[in-house]
Protein backbone atom coordinates (compact mmCIF):
# COMPACT_ATOMS: atom_id res chain seq x y z
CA UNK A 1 170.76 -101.76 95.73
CA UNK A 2 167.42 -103.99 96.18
CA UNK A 3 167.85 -103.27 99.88
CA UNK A 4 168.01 -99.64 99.56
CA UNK A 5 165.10 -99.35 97.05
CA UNK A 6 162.44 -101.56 98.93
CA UNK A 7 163.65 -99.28 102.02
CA UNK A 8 162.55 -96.27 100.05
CA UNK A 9 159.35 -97.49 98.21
CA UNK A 10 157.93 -99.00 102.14
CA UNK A 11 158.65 -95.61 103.34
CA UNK A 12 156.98 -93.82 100.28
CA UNK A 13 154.07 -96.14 100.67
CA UNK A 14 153.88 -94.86 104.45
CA UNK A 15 153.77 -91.51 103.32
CA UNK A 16 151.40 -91.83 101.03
CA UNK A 17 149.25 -93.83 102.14
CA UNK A 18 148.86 -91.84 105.75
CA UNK A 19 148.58 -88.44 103.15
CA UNK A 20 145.58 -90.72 101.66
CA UNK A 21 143.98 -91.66 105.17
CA UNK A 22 143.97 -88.04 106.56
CA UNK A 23 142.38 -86.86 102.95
CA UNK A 24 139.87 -89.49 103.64
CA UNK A 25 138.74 -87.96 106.78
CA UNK A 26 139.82 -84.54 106.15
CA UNK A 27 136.01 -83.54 104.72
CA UNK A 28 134.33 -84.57 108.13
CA UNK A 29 133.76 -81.23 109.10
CA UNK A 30 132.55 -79.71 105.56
CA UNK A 31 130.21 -82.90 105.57
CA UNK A 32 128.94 -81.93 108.89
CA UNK A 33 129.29 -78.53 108.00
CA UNK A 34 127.17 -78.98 105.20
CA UNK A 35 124.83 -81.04 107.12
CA UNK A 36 124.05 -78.31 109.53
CA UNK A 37 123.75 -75.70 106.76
CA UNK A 38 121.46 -77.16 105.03
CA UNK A 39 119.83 -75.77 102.44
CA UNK A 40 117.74 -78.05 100.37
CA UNK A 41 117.82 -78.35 96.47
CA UNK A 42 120.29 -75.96 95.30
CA UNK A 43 121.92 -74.77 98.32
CA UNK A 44 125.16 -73.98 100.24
CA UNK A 45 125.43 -77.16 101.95
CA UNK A 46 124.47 -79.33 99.03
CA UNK A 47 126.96 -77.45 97.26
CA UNK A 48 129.48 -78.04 99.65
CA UNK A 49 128.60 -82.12 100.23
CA UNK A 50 128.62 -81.75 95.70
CA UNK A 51 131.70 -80.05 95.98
CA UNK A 52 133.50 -82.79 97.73
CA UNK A 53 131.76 -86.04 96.25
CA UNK A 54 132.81 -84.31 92.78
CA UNK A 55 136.05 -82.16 92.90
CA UNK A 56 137.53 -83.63 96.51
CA UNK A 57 137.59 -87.35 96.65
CA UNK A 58 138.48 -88.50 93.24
CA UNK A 59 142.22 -87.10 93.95
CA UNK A 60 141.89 -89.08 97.22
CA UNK A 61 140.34 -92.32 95.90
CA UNK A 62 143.56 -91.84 92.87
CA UNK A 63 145.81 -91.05 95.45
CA UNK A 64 144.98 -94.11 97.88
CA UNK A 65 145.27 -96.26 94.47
CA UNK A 66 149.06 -95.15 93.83
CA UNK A 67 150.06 -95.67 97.51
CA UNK A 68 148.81 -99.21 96.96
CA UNK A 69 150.71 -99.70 93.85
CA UNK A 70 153.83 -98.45 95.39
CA UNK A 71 153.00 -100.72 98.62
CA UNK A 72 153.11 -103.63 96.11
CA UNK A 73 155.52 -102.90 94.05
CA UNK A 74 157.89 -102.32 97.41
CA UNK A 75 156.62 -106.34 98.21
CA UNK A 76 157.56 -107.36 94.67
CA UNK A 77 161.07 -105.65 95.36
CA UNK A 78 161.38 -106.91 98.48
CA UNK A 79 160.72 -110.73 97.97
CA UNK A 80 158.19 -110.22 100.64
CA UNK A 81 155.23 -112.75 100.39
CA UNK A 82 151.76 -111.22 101.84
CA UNK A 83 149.35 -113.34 102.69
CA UNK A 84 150.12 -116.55 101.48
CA UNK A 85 150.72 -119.89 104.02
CA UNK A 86 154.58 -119.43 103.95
CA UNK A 87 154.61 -115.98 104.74
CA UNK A 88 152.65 -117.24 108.33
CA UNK A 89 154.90 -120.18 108.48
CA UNK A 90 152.60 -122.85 107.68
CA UNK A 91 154.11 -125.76 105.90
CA UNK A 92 152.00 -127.46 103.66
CA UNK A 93 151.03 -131.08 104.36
CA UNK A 94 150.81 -133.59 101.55
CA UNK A 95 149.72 -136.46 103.98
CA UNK A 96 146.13 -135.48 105.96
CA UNK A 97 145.24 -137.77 108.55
């Protein structure tokens, strides 16, 4: 059952987290669009580049944060150990020379 449910959550955390990435760079070309527009105070491409910075990337900033909660909670499922000395197979040494 543990098995089958860290198989799930890792593949959930793929999904979401690539969903995440691709929102992330998804408003490259309204940025640029909106850089090329133009505009100045008050117009279309500040709207735009406002649009985005307000509306857009909150969902994709929320969204990145629940693919990394599911990517830990899939570790905490699946006994894995990230980024401690064990998990590189370093074995501690009580006697330095």
């Amino acid at each position: 059952m543990r098995e089958k449910a860290y198989e799930m959550l890792k593949k959930l955390y793929g999904v979401t987290m690539t969903v995440a990435f691709f929102g992330g760079v998804l408003p490259l070309v309204p940025f640029l669009a909106a850089i090329i527009i133009g505009g100045g105070e008050g117009g279309t491409g500040e709207a735009i580049a406002t649009w985005l910075y307000k509306q857009y990337y909150p969902w994709v900033i929320a969204l990145a944060s629940i693919a990394v909660l599911i990517g830990l909670v899939a570790m905490y499922v699946g006994k894995q150990e990230g980024l401690s000395a064990k998990s590189f197979g370093i074995k501690k040494d009580n006697n330095p020379k």
